[in-house]
C-alpha atoms as a PDB file:
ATOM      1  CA  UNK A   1      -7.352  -4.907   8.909  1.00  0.00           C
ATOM      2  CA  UNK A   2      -4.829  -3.409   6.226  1.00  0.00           C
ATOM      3  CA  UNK A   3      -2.136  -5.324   7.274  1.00  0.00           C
ATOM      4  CA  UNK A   4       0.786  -5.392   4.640  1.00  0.00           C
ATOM      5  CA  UNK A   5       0.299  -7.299   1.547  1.00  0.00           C
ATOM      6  CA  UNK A   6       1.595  -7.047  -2.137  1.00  0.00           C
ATOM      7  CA  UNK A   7       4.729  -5.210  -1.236  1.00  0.00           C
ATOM      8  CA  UNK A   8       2.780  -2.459  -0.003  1.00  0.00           C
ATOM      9  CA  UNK A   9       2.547  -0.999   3.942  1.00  0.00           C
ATOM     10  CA  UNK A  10      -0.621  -0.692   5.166  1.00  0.00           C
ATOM     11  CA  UNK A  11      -2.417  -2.443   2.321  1.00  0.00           C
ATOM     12  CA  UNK A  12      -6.269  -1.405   1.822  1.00  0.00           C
ATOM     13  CA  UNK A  13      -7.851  -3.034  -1.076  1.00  0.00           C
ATOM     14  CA  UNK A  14     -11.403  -2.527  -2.107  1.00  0.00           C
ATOM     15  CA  UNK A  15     -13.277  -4.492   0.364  1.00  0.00           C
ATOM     16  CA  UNK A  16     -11.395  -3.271   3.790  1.00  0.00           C
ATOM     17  CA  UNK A  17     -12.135   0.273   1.934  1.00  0.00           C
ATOM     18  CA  UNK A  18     -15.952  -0.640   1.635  1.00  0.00           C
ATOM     19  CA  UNK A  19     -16.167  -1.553   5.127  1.00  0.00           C
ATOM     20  CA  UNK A  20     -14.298   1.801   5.952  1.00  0.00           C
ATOM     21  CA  UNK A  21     -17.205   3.719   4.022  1.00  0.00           C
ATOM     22  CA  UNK A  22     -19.829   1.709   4.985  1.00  0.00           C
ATOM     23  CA  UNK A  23     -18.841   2.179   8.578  1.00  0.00           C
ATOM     24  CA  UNK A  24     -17.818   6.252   7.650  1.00  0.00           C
ATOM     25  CA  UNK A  25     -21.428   6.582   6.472  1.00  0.00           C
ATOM     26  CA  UNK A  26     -23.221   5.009   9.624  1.00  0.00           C
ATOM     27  CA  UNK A  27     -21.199   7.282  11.615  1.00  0.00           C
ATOM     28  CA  UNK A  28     -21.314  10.230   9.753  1.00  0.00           C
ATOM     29  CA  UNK A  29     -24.950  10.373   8.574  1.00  0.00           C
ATOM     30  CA  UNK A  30     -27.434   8.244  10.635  1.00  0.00           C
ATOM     31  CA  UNK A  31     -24.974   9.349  14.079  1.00  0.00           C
ATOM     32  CA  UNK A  32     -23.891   6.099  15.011  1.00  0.00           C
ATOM     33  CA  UNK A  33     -21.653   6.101  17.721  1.00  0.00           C
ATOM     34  CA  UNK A  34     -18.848   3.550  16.494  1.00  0.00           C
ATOM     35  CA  UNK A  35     -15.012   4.016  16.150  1.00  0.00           C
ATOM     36  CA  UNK A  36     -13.403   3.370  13.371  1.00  0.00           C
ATOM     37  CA  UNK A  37      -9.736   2.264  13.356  1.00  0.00           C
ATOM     38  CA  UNK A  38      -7.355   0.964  10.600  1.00  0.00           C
ATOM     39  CA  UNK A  39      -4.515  -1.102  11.915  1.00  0.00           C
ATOM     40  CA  UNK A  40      -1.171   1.357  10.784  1.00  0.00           C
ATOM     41  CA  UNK A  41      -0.970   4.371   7.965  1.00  0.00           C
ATOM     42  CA  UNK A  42      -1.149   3.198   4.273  1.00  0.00           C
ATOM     43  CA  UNK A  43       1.510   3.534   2.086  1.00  0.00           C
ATOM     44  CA  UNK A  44       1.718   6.590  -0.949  1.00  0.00           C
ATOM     45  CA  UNK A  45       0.886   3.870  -3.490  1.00  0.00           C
ATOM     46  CA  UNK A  46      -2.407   2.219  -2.014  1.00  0.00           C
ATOM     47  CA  UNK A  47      -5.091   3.372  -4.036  1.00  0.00           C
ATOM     48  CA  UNK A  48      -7.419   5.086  -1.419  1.00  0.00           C
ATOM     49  CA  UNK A  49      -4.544   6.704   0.156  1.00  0.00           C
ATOM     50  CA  UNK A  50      -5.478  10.271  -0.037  1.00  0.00           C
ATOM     51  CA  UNK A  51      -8.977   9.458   1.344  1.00  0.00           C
ATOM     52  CA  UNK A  52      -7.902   7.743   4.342  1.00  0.00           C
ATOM     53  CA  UNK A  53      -5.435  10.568   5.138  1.00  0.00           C
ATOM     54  CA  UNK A  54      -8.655  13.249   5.362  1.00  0.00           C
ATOM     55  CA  UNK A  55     -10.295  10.850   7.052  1.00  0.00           C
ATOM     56  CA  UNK A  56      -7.345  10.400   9.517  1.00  0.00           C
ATOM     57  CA  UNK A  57      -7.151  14.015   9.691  1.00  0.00           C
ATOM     58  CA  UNK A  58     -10.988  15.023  10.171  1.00  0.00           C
ATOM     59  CA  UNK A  59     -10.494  12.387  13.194  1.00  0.00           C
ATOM     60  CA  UNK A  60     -13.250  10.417  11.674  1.00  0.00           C
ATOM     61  CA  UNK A  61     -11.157   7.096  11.551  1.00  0.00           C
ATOM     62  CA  UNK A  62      -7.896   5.996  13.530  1.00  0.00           C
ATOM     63  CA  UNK A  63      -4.910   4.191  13.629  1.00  0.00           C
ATOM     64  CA  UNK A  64      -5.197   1.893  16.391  1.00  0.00           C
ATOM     65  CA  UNK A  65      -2.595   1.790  19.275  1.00  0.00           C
ATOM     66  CA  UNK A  66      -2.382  -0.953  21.965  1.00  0.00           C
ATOM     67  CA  UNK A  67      -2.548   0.668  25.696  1.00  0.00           C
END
C-alpha cells in the first residue's frame, strides 16, 4: 500500500515499488491475469513518480476505488 508517510502523499518506497514491478512483469511478460492497484496517486516528489504515472496511464496498474 503507499499510504502517506514522510510528509509525502502517496508514499512508494523501494520495496512497495519492487512488488509493483515484480507484479508489472508477471503481468506483462509471462500473461498473468492479475490487477494491480496502488492505494491513491503519488506525490511529484516520490522517487518512482514518473513511472507509476505511465503505468497509470498504459492502464497497466490502478488506483483503487471502493464500490
Amino acid at each position: 500500500m503507499n499510504e502517506d508517510k514522510n510528509g509525502l502523499s502517496g508514499y512508494i518506497g523501494a520495496e512497495v515499488f519492487a512488488e509493483l514491478l515484480f507484479g508489472l512483469s508477471q503481468k506483462l511478460v509471462y500473461k498473468k491475469e492479475i490487477e494491480l492497484y496502488i492505494l491513491k496517486m503519488p506525490s511529484k516528489e516520490v522517487s518512482s513518480y514518473e513511472e507509476v504515472t505511465l503505468w497509470l496511464k498504459l492502464g497497466w496498474i490502478k488506483i483503487w476505488k471502493e464500490d
